[in-house]
Protein backbone atom coordinates (compact mmCIF):
# COMPACT_ATOMS: atom_id res chain seq x y z
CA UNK A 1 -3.05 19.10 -27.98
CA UNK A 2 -2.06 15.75 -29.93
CA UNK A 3 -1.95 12.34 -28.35
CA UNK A 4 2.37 12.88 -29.61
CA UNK A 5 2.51 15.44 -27.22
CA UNK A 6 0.96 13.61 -24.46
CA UNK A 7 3.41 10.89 -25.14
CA UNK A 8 6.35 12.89 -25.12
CA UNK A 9 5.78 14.92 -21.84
CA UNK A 10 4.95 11.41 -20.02
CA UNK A 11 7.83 9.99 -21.56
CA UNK A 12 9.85 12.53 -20.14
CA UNK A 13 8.61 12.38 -16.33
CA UNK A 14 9.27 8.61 -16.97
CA UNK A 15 12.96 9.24 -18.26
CA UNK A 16 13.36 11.29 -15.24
CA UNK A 17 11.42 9.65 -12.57
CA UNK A 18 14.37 7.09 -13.18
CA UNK A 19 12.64 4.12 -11.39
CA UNK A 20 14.97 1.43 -10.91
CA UNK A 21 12.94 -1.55 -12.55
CA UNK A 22 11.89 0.50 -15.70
CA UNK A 23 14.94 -0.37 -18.08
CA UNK A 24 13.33 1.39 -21.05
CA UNK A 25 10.72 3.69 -21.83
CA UNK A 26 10.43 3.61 -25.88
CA UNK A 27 7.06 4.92 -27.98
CA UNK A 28 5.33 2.76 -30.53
CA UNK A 29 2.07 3.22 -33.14
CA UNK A 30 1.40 5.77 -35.75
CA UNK A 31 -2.00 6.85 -34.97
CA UNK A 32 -2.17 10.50 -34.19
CA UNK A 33 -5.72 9.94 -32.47
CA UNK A 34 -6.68 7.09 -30.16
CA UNK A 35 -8.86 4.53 -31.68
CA UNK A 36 -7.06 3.64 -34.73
CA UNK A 37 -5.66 0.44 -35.90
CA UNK A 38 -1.99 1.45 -34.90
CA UNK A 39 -2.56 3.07 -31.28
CA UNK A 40 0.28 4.96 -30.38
CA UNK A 41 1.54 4.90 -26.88
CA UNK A 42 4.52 4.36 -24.41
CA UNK A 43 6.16 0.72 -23.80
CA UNK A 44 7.93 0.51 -20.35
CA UNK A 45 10.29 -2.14 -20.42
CA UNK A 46 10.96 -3.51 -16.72
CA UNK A 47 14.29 -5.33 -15.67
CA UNK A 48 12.10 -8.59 -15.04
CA UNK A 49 11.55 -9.00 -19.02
CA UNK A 50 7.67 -8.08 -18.47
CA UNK A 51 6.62 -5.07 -20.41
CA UNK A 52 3.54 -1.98 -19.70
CA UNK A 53 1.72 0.07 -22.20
CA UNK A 54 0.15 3.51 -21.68
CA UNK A 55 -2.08 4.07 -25.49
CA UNK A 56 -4.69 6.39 -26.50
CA UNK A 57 -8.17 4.79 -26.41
CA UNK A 58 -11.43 5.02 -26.38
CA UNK A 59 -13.26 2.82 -23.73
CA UNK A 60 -16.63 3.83 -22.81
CA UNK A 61 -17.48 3.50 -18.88
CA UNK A 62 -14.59 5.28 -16.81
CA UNK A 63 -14.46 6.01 -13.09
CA UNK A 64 -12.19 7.88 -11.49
CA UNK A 65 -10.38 6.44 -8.63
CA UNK A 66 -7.45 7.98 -6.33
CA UNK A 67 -4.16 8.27 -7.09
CA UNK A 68 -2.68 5.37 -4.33
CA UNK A 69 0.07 6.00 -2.13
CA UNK A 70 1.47 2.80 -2.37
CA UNK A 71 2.08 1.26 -6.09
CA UNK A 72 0.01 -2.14 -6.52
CA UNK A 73 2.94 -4.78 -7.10
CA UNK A 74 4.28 -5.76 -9.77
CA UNK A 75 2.10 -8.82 -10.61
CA UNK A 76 -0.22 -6.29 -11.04
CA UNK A 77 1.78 -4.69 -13.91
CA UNK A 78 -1.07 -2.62 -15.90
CA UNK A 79 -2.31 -1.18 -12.91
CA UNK A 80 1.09 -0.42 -11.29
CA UNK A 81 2.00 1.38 -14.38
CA UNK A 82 -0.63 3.38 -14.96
CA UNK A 83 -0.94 3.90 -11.08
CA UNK A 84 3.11 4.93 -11.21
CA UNK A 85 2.07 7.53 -14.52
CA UNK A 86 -0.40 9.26 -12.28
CA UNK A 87 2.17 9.83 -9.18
CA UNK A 88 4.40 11.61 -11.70
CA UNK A 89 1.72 13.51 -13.43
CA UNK A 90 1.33 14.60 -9.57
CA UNK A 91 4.45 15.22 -8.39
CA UNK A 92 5.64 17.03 -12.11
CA UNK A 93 2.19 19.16 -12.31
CA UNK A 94 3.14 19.83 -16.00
CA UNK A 95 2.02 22.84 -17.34
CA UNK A 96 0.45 21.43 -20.76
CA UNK A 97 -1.98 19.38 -18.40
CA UNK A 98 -4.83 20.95 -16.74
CA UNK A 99 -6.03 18.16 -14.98
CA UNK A 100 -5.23 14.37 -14.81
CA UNK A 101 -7.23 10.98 -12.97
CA UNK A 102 -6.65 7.72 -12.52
CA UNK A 103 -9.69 5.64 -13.83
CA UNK A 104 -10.79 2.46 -13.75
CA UNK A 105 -12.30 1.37 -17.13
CA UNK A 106 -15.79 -0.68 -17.14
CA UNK A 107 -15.61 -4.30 -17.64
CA UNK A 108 -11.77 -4.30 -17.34
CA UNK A 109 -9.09 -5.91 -14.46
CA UNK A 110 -9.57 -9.18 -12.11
CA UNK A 111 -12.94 -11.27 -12.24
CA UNK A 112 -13.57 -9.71 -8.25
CA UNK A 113 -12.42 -6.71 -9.28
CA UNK A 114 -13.89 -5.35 -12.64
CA UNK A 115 -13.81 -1.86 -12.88
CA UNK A 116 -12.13 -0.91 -9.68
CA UNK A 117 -8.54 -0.92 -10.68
CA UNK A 118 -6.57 1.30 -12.13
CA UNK A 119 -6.56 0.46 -15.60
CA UNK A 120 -5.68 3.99 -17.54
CA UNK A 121 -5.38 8.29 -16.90
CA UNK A 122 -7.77 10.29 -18.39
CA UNK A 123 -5.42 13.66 -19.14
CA UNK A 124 -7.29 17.09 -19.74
CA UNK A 125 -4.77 19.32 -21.91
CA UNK A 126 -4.40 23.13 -21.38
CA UNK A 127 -6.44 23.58 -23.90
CA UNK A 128 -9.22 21.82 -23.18
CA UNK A 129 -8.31 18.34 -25.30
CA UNK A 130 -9.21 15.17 -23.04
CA UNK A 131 -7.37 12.41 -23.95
CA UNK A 132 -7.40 8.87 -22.28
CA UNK A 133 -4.44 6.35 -21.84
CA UNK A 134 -5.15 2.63 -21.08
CA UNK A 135 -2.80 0.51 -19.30
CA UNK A 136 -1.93 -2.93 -20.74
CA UNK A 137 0.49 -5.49 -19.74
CA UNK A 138 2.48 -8.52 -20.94
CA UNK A 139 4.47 -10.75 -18.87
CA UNK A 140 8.25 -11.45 -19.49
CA UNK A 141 9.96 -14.87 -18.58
CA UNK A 142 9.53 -14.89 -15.00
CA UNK A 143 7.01 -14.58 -12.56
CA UNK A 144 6.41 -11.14 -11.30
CA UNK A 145 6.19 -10.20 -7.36
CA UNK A 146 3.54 -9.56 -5.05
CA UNK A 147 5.71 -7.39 -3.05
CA UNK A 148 7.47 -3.95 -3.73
CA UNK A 149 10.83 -5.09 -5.25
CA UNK A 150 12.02 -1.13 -4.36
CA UNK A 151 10.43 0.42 -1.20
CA UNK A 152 13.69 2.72 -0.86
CA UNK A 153 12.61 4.81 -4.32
CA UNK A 154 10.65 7.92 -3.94
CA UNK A 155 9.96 9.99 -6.90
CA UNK A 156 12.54 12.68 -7.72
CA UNK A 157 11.66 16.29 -6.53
């Protein structure tokens, strides 16, 4: 399976999951593999301005860490979207996936907290293809909470 087809199927539970801050979920990059100079990858845009990125890489050192019940905030914006990925990877169970995990990546997140947060999904395709999507983050024009702007959303059945 290609790193497109990854894209589109999480684009997809994104477009439905139809969280209320995510005010776009657009693709960007040309690569067809992760580790090129263009990655491609998904851009969440958030009603806040601030903006996530799910993109094929290649980042020695993962660990696998569980899928939380409770998103980190949105301060936390790389984690919380790649956290947010992996509860509709879960609740969707899409076929074309055999398995999915959270990881944290090695040397990546907070000073205290370097490889312990989620930072990206490591996706195993039905046929066999492992692919792995790191979460990035940039900020928009104001400051992000600490609390769960949306406690009322659950994701759609």
């Amino acid at each position: 399976m290609r790193l497109a087809q990854v894209l589109d199927i999480l684009q997809e539970l994104h477009l439905a999951g139809g969280h209320p801050e995510i005010a776009a979920v657009e693709r960007f990059g040309t690569d067809t593999a992760p580790g090129g100079p263009s990655p491609a990858g998904l851009r969440l845009r958030y009603t806040t301005g601030s903006e996530a990125y799910l993109w094929g890489a290649v980042w020695p050192g993962e660990t696998p860490i569980p899928v939380p019940e409770i998103l980190p905030p949105p301060s936390r914006r790389a984690s919380r979207a790649a956290a947010f990925a992996a509860q509709l990877l879960d609740a969707a169970r899409p076929s074309a996936f055999r398995a999915w995990e959270l990881v944290a990546l090695k040397g990546l997140g907070p000073a205290e907290e370097r490889g312990k947060v989620p930072l990206g999904l490591r996706i195993t395709c039905g046929d066999g293809t492992a692919l792995l999507l790191r979460a990035t983050a940039a900020g928009g024009p104001t400051r992000e909470p600490d609390s769960e702007p949306h406690p009322e959303y659950r994701i759609p059945a």
